[in-house]
PDB file of N, CA and C in Angstrom:
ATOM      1  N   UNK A   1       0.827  -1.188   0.000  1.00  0.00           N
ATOM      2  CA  UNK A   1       0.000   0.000   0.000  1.00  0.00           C
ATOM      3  C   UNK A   1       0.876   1.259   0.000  1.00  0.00           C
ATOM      4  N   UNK A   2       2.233   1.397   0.963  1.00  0.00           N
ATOM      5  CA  UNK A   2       2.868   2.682   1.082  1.00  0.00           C
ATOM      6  C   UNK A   2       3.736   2.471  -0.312  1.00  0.00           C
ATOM      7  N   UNK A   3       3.989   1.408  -1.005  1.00  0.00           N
ATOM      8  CA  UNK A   3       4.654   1.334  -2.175  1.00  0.00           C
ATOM      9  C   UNK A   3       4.072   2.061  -3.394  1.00  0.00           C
ATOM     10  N   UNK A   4       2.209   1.781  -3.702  1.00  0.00           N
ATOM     11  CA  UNK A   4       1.934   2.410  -4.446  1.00  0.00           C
ATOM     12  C   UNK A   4       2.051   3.673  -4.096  1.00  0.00           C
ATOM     13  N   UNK A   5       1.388   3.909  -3.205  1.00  0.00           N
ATOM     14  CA  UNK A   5       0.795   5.674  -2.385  1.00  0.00           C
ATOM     15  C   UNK A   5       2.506   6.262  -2.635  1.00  0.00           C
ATOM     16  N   UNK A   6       3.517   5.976  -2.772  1.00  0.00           N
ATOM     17  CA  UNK A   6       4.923   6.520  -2.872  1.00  0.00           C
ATOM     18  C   UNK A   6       5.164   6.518  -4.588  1.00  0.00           C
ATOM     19  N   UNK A   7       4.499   5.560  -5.037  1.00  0.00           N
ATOM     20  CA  UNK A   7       4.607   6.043  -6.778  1.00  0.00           C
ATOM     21  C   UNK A   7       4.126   7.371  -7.104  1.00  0.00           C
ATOM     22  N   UNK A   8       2.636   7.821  -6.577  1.00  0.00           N
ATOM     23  CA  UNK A   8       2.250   8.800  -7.362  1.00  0.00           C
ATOM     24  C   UNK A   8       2.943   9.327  -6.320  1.00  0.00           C
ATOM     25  N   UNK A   9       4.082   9.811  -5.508  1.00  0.00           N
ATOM     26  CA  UNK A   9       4.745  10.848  -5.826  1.00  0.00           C
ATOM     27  C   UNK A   9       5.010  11.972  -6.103  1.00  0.00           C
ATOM     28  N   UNK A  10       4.904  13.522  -5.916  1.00  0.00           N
ATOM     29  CA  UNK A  10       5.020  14.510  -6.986  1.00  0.00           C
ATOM     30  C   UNK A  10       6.577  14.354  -7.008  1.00  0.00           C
ATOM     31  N   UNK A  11       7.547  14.417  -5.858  1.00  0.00           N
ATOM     32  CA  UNK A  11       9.106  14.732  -5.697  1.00  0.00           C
ATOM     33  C   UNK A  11       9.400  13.253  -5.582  1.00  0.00           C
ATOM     34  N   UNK A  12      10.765  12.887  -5.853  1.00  0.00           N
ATOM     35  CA  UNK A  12      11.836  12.251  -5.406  1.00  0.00           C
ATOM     36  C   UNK A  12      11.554  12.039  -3.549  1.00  0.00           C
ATOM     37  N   UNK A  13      11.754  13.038  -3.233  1.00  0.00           N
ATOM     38  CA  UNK A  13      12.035  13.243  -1.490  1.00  0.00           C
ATOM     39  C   UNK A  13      10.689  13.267  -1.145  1.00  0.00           C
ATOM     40  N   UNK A  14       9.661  13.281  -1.717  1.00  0.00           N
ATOM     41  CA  UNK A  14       8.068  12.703  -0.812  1.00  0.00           C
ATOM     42  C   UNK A  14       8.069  10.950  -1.159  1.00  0.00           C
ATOM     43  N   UNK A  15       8.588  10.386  -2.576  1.00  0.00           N
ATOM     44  CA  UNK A  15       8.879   9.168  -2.905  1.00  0.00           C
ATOM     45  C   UNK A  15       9.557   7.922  -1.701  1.00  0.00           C
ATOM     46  N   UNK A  16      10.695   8.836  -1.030  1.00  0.00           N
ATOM     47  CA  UNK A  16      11.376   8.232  -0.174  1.00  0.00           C
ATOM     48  C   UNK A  16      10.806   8.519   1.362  1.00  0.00           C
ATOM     49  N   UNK A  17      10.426   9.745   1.668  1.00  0.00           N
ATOM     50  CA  UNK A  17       9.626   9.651   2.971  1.00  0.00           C
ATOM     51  C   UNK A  17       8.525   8.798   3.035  1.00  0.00           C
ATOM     52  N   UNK A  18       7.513   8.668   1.742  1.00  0.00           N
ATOM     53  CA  UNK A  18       6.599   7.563   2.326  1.00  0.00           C
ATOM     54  C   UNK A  18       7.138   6.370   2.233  1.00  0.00           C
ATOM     55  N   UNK A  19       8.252   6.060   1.627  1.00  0.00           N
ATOM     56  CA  UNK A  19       8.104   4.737   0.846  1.00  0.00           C
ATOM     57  C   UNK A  19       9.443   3.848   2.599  1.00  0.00           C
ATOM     58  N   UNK A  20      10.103   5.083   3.062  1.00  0.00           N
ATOM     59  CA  UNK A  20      10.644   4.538   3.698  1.00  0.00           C
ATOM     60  C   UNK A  20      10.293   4.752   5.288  1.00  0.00           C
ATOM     61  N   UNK A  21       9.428   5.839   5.500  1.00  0.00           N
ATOM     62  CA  UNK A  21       8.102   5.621   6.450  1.00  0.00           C
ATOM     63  C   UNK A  21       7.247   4.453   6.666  1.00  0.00           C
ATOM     64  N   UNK A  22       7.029   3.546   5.717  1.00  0.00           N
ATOM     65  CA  UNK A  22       6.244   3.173   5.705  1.00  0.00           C
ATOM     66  C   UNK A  22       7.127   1.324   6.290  1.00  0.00           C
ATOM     67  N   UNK A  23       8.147   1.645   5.468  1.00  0.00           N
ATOM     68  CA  UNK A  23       9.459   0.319   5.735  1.00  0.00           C
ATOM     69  C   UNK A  23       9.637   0.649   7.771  1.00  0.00           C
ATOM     70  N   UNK A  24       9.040   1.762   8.640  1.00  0.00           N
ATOM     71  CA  UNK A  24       9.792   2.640   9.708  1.00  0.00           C
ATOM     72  C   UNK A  24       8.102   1.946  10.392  1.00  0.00           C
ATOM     73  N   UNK A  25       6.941   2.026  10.106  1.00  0.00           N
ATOM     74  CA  UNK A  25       5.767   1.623  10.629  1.00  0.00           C
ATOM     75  C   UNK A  25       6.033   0.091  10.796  1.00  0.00           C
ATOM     76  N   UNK A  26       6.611  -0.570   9.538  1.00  0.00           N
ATOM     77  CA  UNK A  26       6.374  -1.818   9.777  1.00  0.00           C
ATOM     78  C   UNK A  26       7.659  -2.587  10.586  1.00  0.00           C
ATOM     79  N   UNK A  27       8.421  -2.189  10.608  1.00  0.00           N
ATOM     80  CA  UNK A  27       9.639  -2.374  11.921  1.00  0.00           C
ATOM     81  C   UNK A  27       8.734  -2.213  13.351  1.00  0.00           C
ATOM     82  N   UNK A  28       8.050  -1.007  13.547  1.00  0.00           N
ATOM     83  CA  UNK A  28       7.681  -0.988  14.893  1.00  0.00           C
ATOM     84  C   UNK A  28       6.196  -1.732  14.826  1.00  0.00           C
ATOM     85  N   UNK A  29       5.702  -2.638  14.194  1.00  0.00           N
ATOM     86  CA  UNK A  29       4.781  -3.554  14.669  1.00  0.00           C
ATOM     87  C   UNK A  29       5.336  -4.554  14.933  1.00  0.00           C
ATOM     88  N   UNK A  30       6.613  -4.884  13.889  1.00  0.00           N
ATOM     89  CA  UNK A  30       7.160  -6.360  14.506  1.00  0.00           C
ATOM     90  C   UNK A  30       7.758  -5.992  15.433  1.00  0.00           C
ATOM     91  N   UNK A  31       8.413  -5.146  15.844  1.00  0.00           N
ATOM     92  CA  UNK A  31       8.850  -4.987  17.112  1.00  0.00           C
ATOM     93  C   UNK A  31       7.757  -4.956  18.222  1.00  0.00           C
ATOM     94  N   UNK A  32       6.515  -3.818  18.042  1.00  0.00           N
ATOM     95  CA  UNK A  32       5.749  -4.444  19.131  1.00  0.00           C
ATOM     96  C   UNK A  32       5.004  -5.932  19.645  1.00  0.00           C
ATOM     97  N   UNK A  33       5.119  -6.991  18.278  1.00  0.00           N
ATOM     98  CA  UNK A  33       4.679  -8.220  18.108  1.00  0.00           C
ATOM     99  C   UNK A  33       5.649  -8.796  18.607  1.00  0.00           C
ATOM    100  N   UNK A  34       6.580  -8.633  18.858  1.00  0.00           N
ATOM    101  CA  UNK A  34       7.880  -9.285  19.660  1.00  0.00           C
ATOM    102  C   UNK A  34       7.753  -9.494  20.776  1.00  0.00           C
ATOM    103  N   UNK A  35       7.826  -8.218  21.231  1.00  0.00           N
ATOM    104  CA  UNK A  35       7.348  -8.132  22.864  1.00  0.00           C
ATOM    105  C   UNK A  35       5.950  -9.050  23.349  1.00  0.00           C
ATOM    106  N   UNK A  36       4.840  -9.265  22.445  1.00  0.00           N
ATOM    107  CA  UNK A  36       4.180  -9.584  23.135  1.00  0.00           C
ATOM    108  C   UNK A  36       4.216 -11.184  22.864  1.00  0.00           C
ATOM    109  N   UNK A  37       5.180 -11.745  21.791  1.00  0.00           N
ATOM    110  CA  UNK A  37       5.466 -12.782  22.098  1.00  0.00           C
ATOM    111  C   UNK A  37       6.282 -13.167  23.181  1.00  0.00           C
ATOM    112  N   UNK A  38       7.197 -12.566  23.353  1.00  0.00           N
ATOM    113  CA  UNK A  38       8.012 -12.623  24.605  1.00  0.00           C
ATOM    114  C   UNK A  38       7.534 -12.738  25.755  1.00  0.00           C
ATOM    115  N   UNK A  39       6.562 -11.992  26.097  1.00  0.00           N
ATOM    116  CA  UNK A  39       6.252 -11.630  27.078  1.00  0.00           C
ATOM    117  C   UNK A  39       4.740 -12.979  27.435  1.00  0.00           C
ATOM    118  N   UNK A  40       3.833 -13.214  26.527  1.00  0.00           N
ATOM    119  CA  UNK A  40       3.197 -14.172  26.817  1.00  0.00           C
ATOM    120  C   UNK A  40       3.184 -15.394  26.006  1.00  0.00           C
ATOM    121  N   UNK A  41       4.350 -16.364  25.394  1.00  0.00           N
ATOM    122  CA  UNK A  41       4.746 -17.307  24.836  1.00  0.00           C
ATOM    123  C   UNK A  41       5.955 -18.168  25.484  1.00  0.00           C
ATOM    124  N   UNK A  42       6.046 -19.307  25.839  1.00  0.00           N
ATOM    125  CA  UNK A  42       7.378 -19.847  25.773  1.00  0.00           C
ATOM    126  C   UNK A  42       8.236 -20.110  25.027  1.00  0.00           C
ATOM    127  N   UNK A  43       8.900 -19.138  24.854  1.00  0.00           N
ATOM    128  CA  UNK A  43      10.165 -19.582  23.723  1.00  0.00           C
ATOM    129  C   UNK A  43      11.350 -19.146  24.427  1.00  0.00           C
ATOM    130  N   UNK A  44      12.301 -19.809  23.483  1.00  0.00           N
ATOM    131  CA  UNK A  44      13.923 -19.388  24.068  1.00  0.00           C
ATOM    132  C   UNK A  44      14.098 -18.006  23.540  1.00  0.00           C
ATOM    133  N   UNK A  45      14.579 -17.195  24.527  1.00  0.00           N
ATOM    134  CA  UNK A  45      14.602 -15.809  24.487  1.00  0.00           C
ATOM    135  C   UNK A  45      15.452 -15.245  23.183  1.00  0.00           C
ATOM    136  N   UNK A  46      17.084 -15.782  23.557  1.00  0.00           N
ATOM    137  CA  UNK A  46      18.197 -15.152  22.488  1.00  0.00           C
ATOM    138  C   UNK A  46      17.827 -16.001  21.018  1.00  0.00           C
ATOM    139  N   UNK A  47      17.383 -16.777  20.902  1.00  0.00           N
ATOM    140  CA  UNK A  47      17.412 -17.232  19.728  1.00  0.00           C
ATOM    141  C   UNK A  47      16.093 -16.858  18.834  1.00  0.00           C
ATOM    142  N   UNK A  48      14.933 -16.668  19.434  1.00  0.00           N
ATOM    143  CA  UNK A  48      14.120 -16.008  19.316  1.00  0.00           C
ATOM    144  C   UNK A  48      14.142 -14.712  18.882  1.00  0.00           C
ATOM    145  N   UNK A  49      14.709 -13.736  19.435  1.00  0.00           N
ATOM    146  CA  UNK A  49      15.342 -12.461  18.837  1.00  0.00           C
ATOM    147  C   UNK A  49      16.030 -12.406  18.197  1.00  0.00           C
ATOM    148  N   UNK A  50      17.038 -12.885  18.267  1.00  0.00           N
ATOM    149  CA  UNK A  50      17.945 -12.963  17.132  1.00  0.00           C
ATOM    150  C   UNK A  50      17.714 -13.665  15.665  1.00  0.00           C
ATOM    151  N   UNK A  51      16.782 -14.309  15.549  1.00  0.00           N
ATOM    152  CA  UNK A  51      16.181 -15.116  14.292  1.00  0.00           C
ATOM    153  C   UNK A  51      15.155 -13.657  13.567  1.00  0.00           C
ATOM    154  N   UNK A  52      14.314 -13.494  14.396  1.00  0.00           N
ATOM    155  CA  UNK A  52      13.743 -12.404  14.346  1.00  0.00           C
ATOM    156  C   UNK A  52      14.207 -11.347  13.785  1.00  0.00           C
ATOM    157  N   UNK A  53      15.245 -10.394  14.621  1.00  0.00           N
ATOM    158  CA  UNK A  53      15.707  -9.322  13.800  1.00  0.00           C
ATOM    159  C   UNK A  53      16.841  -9.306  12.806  1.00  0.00           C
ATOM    160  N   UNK A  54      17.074 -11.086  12.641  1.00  0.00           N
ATOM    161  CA  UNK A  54      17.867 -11.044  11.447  1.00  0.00           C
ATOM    162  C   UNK A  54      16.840 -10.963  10.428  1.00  0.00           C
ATOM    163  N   UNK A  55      15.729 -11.147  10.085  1.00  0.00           N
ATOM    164  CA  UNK A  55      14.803 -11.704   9.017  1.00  0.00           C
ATOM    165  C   UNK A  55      14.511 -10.162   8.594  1.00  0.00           C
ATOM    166  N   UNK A  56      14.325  -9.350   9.658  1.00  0.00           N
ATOM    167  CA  UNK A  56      13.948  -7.867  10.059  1.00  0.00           C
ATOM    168  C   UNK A  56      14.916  -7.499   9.008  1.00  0.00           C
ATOM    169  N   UNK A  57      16.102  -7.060   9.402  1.00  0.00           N
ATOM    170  CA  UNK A  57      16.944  -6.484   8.413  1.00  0.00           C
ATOM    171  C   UNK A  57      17.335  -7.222   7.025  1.00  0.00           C
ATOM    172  N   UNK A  58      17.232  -8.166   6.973  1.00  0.00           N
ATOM    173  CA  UNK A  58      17.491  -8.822   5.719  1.00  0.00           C
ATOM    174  C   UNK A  58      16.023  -8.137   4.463  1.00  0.00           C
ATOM    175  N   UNK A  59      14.855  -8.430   5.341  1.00  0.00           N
ATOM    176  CA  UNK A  59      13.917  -7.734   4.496  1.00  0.00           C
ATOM    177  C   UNK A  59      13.841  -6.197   4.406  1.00  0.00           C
ATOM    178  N   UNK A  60      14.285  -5.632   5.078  1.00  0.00           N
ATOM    179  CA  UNK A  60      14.438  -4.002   4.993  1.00  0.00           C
ATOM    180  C   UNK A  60      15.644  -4.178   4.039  1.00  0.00           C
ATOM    181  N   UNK A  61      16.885  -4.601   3.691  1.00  0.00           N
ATOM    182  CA  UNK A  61      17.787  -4.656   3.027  1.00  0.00           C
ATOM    183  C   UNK A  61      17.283  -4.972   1.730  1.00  0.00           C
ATOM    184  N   UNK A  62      16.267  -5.620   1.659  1.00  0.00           N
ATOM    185  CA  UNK A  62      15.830  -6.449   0.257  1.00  0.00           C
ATOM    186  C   UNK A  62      15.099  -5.493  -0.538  1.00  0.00           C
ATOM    187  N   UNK A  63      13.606  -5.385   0.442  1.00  0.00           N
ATOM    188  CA  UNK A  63      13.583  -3.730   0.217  1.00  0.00           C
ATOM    189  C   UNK A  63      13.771  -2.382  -0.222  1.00  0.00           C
ATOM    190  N   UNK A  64      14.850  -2.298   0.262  1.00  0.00           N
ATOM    191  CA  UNK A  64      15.657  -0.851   0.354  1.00  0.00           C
ATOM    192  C   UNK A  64      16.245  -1.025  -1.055  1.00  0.00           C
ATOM    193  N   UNK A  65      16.981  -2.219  -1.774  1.00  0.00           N
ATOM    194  CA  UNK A  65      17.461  -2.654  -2.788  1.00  0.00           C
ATOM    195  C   UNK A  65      16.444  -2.538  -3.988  1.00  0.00           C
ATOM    196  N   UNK A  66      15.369  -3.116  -3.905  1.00  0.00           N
ATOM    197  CA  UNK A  66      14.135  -2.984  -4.572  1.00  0.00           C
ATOM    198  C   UNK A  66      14.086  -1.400  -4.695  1.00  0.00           C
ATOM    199  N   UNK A  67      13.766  -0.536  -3.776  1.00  0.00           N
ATOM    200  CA  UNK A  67      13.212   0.751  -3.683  1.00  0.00           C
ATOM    201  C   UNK A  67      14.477   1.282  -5.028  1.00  0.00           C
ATOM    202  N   UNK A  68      16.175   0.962  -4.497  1.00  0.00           N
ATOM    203  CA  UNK A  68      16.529   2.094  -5.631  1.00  0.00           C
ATOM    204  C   UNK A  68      16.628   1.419  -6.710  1.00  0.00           C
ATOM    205  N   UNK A  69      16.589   0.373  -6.646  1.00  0.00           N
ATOM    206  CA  UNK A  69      16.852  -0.219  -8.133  1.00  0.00           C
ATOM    207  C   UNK A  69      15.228   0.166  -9.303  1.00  0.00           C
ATOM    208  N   UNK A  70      14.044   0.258  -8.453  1.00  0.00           N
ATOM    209  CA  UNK A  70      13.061   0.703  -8.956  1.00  0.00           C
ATOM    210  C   UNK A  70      13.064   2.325  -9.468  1.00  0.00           C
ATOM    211  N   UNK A  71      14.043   3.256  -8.549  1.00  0.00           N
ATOM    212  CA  UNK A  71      14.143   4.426  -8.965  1.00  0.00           C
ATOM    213  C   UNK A  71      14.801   4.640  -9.916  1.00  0.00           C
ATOM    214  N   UNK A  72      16.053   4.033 -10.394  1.00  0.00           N
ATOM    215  CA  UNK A  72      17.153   4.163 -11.217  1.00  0.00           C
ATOM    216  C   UNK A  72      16.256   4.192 -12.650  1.00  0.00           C
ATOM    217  N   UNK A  73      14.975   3.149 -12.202  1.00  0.00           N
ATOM    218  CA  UNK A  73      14.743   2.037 -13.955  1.00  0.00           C
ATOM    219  C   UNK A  73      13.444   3.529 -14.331  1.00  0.00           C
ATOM    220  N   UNK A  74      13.146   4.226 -13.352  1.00  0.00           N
ATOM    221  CA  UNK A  74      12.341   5.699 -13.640  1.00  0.00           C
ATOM    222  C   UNK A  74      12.945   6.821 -13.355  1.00  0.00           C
ATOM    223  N   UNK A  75      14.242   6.205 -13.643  1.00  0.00           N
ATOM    224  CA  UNK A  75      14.784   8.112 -13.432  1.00  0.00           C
ATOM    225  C   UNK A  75      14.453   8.715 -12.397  1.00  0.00           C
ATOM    226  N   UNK A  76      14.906   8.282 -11.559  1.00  0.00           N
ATOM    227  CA  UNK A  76      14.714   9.418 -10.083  1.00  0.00           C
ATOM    228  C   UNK A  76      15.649   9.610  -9.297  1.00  0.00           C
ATOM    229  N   UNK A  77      16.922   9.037  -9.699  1.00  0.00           N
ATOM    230  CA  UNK A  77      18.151   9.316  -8.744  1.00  0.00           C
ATOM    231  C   UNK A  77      18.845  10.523  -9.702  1.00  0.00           C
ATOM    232  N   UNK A  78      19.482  11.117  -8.547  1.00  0.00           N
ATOM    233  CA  UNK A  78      19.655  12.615  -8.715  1.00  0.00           C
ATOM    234  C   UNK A  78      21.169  12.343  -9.716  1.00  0.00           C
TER     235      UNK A  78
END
């Protein structure tokens, strides 16, 4: 949804505030979904997190890769 809503676009720099706002919303749900696994689930703590916010950054990385490689192929890097 913040992917399209970041196409139409008028600027470059509204392109990247929603598009990476929106990558910034969905970090802090899995982060709040963390906690409440933590907090009412049995699981092993460190491995649990750590599985977790590796998957976290790997998909923000994947992402983020997607985002400029999509800008380059429309002309939007400066």
């Amino acid at each position: 949804m913040t992917h399209r809503t970041a196409l139409r676009a008028s600027s470059r720099k509204t392109f990247l505030v929603i598009e990476l706002g929106g990558l910034g919303v969905r970090m802090g749900l899995v982060f709040v979904a963390m906690i409440l696994v933590l907090l009412y689930a049995p699981v092993h703590v460190p491995t649990y997190v750590g599985v977790l916010l590796g998957l976290l950054f790997v998909s923000i990385a994947f992402e983020i890769w997607i985002i400029i490689r999509r800008m380059r192929q429309d002309g939007l890097t400066a």
